[in-house]
N, C-alpha and C. Protein backbone atom coordinates (compact mmCIF):
# COMPACT_ATOMS: atom_id res chain seq x y z
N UNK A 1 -52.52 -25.70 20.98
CA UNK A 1 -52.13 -24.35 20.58
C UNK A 1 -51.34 -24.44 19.27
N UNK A 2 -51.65 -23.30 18.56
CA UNK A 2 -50.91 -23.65 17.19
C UNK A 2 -49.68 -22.61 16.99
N UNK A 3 -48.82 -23.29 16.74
CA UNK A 3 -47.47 -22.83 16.42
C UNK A 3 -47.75 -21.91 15.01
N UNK A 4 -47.05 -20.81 14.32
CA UNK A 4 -47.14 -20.51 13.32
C UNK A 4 -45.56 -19.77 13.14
N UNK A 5 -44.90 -19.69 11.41
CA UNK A 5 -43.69 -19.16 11.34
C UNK A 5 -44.36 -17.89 10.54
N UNK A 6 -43.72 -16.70 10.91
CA UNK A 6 -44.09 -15.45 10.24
C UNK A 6 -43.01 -14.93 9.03
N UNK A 7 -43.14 -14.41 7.85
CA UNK A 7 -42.02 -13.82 7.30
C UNK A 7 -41.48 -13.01 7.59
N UNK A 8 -40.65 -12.67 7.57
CA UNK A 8 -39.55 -11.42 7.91
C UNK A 8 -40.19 -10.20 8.50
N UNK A 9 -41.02 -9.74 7.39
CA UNK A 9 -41.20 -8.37 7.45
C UNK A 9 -42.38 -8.28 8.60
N UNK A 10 -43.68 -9.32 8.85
CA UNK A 10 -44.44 -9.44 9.76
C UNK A 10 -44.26 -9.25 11.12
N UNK A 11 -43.08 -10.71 11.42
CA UNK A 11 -42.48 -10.66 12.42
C UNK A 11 -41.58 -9.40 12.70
N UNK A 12 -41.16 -8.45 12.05
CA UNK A 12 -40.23 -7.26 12.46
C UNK A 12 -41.58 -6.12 13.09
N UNK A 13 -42.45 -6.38 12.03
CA UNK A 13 -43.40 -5.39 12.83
C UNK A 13 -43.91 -5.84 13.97
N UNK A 14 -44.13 -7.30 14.19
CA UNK A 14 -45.30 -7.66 15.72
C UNK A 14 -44.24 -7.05 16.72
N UNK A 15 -42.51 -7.69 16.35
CA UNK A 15 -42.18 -7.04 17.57
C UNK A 15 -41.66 -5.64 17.66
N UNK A 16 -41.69 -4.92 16.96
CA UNK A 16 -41.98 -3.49 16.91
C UNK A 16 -43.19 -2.71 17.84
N UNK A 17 -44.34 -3.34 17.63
CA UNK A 17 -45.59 -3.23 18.48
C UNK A 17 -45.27 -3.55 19.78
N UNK A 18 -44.70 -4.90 20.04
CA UNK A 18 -43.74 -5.16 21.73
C UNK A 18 -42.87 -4.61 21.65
N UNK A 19 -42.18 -3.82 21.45
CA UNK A 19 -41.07 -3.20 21.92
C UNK A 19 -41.58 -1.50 22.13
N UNK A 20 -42.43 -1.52 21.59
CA UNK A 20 -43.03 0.04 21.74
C UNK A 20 -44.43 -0.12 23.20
N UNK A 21 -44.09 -1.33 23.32
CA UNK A 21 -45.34 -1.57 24.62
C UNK A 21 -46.67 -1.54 24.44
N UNK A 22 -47.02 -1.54 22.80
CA UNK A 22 -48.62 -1.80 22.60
C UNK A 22 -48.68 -3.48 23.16
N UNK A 23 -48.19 -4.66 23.37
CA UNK A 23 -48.99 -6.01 23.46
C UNK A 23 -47.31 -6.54 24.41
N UNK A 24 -47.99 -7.07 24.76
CA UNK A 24 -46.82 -8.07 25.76
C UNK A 24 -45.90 -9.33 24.99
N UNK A 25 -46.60 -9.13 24.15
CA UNK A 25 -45.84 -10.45 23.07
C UNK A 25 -46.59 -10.74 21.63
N UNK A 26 -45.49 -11.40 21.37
CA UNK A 26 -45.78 -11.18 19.48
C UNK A 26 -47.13 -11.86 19.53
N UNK A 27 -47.60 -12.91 20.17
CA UNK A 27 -48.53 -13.70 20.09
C UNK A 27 -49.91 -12.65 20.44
N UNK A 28 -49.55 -12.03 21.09
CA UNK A 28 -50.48 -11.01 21.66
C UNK A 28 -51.08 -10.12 20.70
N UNK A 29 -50.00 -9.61 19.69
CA UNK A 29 -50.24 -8.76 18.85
C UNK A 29 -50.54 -9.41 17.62
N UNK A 30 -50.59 -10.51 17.41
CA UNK A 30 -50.83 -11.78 16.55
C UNK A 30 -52.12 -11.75 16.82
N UNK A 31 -52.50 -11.89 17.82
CA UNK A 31 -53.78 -12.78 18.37
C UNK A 31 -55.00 -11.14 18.14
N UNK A 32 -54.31 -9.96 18.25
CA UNK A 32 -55.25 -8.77 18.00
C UNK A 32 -55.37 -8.54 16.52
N UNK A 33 -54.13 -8.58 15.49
CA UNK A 33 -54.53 -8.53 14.51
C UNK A 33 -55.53 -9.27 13.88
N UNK A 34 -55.62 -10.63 14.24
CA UNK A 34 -56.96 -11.99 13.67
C UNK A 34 -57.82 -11.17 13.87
N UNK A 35 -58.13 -10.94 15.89
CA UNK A 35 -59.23 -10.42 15.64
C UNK A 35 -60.00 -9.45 15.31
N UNK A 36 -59.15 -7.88 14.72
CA UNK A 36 -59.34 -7.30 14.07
C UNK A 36 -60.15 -7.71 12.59
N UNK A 37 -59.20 -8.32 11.76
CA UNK A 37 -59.79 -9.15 10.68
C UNK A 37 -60.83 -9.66 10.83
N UNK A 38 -61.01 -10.71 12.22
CA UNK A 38 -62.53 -11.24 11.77
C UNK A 38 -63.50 -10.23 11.89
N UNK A 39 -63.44 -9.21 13.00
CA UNK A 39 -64.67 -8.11 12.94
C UNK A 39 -64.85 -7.58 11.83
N UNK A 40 -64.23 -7.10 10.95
CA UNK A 40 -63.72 -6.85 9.54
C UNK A 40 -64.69 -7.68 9.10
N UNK A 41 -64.13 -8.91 8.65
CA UNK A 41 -65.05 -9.80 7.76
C UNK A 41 -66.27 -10.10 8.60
N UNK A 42 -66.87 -10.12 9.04
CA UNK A 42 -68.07 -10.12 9.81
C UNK A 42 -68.60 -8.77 9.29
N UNK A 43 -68.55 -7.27 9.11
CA UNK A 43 -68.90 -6.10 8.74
C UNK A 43 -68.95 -6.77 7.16
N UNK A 44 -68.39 -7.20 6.79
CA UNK A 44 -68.24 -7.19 5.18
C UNK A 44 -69.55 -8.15 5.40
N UNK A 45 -69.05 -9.25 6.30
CA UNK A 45 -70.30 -10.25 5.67
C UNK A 45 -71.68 -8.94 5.63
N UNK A 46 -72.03 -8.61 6.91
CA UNK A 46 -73.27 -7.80 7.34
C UNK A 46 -73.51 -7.05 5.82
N UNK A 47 -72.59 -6.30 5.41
CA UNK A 47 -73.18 -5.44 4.58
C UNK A 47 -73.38 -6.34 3.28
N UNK A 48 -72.65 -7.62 2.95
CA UNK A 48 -73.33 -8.44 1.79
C UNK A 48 -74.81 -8.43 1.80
N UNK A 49 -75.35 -8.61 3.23
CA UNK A 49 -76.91 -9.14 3.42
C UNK A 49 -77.45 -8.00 3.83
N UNK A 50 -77.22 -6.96 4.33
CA UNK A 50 -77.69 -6.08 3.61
C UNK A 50 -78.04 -5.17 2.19
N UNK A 51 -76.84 -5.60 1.68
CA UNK A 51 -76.89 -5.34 -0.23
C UNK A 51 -77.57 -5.96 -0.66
N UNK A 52 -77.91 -7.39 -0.35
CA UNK A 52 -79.01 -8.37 -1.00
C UNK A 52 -80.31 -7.83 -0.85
N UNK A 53 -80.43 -7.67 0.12
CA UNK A 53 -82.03 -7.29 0.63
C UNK A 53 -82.10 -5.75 -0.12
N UNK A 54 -81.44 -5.05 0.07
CA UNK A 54 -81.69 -4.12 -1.04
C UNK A 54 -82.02 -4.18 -2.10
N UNK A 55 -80.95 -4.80 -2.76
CA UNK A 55 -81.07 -5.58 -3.99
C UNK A 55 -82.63 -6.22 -4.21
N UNK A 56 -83.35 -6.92 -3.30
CA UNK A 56 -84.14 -7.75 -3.51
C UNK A 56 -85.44 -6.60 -3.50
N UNK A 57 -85.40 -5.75 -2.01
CA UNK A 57 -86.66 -4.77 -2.31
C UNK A 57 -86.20 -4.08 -3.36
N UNK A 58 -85.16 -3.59 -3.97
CA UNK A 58 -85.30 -2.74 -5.45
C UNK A 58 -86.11 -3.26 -6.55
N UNK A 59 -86.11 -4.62 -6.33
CA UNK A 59 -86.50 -5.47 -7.74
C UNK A 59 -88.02 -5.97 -7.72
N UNK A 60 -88.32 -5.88 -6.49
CA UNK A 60 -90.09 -6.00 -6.21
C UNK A 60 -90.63 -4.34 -6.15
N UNK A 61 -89.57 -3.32 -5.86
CA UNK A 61 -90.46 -2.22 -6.05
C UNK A 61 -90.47 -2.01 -7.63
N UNK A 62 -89.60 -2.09 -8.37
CA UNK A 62 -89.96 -2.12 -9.69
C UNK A 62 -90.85 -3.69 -10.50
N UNK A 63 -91.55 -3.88 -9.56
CA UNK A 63 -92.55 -4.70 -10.26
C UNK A 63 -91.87 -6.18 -10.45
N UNK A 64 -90.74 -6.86 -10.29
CA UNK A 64 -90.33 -7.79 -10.92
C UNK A 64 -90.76 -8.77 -9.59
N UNK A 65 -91.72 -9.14 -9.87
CA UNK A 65 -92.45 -10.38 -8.86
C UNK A 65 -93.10 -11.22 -9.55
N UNK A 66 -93.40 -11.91 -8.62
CA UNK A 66 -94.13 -13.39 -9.22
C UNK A 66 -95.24 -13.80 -8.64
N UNK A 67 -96.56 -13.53 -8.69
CA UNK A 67 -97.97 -13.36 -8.03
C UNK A 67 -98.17 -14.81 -7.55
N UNK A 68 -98.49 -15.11 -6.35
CA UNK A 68 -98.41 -16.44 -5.92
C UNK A 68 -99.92 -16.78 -6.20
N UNK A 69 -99.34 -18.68 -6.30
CA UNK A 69 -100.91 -19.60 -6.56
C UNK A 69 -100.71 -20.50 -6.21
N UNK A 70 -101.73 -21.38 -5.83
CA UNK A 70 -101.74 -22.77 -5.19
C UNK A 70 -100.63 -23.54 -5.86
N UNK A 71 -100.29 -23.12 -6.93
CA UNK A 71 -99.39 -23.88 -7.50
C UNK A 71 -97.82 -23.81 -7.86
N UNK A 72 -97.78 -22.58 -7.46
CA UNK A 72 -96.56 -22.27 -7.47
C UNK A 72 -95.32 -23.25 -6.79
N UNK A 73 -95.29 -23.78 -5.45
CA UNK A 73 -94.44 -24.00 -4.45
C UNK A 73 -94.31 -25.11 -5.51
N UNK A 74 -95.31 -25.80 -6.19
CA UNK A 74 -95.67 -27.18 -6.59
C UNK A 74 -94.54 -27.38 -7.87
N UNK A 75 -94.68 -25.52 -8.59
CA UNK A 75 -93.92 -25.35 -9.64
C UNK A 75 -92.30 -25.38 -9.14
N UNK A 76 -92.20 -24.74 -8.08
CA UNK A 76 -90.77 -24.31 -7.75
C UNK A 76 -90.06 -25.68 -7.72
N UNK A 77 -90.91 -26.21 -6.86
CA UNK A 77 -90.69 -27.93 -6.08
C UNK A 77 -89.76 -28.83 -7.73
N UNK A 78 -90.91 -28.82 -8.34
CA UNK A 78 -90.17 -29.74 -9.42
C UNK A 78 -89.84 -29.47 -10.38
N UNK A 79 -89.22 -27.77 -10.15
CA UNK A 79 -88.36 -27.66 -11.11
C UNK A 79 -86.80 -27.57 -10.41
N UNK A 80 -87.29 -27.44 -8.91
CA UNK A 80 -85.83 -27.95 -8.64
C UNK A 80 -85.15 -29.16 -7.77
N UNK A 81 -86.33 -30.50 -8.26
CA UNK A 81 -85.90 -31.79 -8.29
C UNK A 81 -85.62 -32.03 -9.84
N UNK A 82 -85.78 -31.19 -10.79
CA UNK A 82 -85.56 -31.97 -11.91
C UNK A 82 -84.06 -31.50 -12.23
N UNK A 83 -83.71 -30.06 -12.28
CA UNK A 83 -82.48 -29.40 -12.15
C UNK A 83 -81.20 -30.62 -11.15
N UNK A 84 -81.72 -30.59 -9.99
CA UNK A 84 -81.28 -31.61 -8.44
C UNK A 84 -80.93 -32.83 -9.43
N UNK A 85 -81.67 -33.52 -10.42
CA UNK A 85 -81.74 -34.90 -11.29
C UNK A 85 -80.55 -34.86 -11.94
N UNK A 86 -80.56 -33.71 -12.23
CA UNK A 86 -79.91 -32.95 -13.72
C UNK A 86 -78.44 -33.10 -13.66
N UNK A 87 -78.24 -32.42 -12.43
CA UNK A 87 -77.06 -32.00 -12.01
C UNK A 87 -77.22 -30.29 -11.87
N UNK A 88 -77.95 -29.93 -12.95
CA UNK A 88 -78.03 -28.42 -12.96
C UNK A 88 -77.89 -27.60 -11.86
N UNK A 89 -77.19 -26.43 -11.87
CA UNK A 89 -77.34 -25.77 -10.94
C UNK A 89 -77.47 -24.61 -11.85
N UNK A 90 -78.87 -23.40 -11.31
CA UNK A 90 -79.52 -22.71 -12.28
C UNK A 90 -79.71 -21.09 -11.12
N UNK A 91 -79.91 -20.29 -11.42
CA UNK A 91 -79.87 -18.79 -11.08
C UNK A 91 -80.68 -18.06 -11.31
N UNK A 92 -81.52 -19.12 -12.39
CA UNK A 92 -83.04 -17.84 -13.32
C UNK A 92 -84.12 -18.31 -12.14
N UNK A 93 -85.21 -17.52 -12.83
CA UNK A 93 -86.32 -17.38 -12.68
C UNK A 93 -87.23 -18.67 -12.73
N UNK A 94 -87.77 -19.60 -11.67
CA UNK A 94 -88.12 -20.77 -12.18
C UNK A 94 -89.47 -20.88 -12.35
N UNK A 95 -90.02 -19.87 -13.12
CA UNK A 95 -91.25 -19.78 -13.89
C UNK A 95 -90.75 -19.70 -15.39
């Protein structure tokens, strides 16, 4: 179990929350705020990957695609063992 020290003003509020009878103990009200936060960041993550995919059908409905060919994967492949060689780390378009 992990010990933690709170600053002043934290600790005045957790036990504010116990003394008003929302949580049985600071740890309690400790332990609800995290998990508040992580549901939080979990929603944030969700809507990143949802923004992407938006992002991504916006940019194929306006045409910005790349018509596949036998050769493509072949193209992708070694242009990103040569980048991988390189050190490069790259963001464009690897056509």
């Amino acid at each position: 179990m992990a010990r933690i020290d709170l600053s002043e003003p934290y600790e005045l509020y957790l036990k504010k929350q116990v003394d008003s009878g929302l949580y049985r103990s600071i740890t309690a009200a400790a332990e609800d705020a995290i998990r508040k936060q992580m549901l939080e960041d979990e929603k944030n993550r969700i809507a990143s990957v949802y923004a992407a995919i938006a992002k991504g059908e916006a940019s194929i409905k306006s045409g910005n695609v790349v018509q596949f060919s036998d050769n493509l994967m072949k193209e992708i492949s070694e242009k990103a063992r040569q980048n991988s060689l390189s050190g490069k780390k790259v963001k464009e378009d690897v056509r």
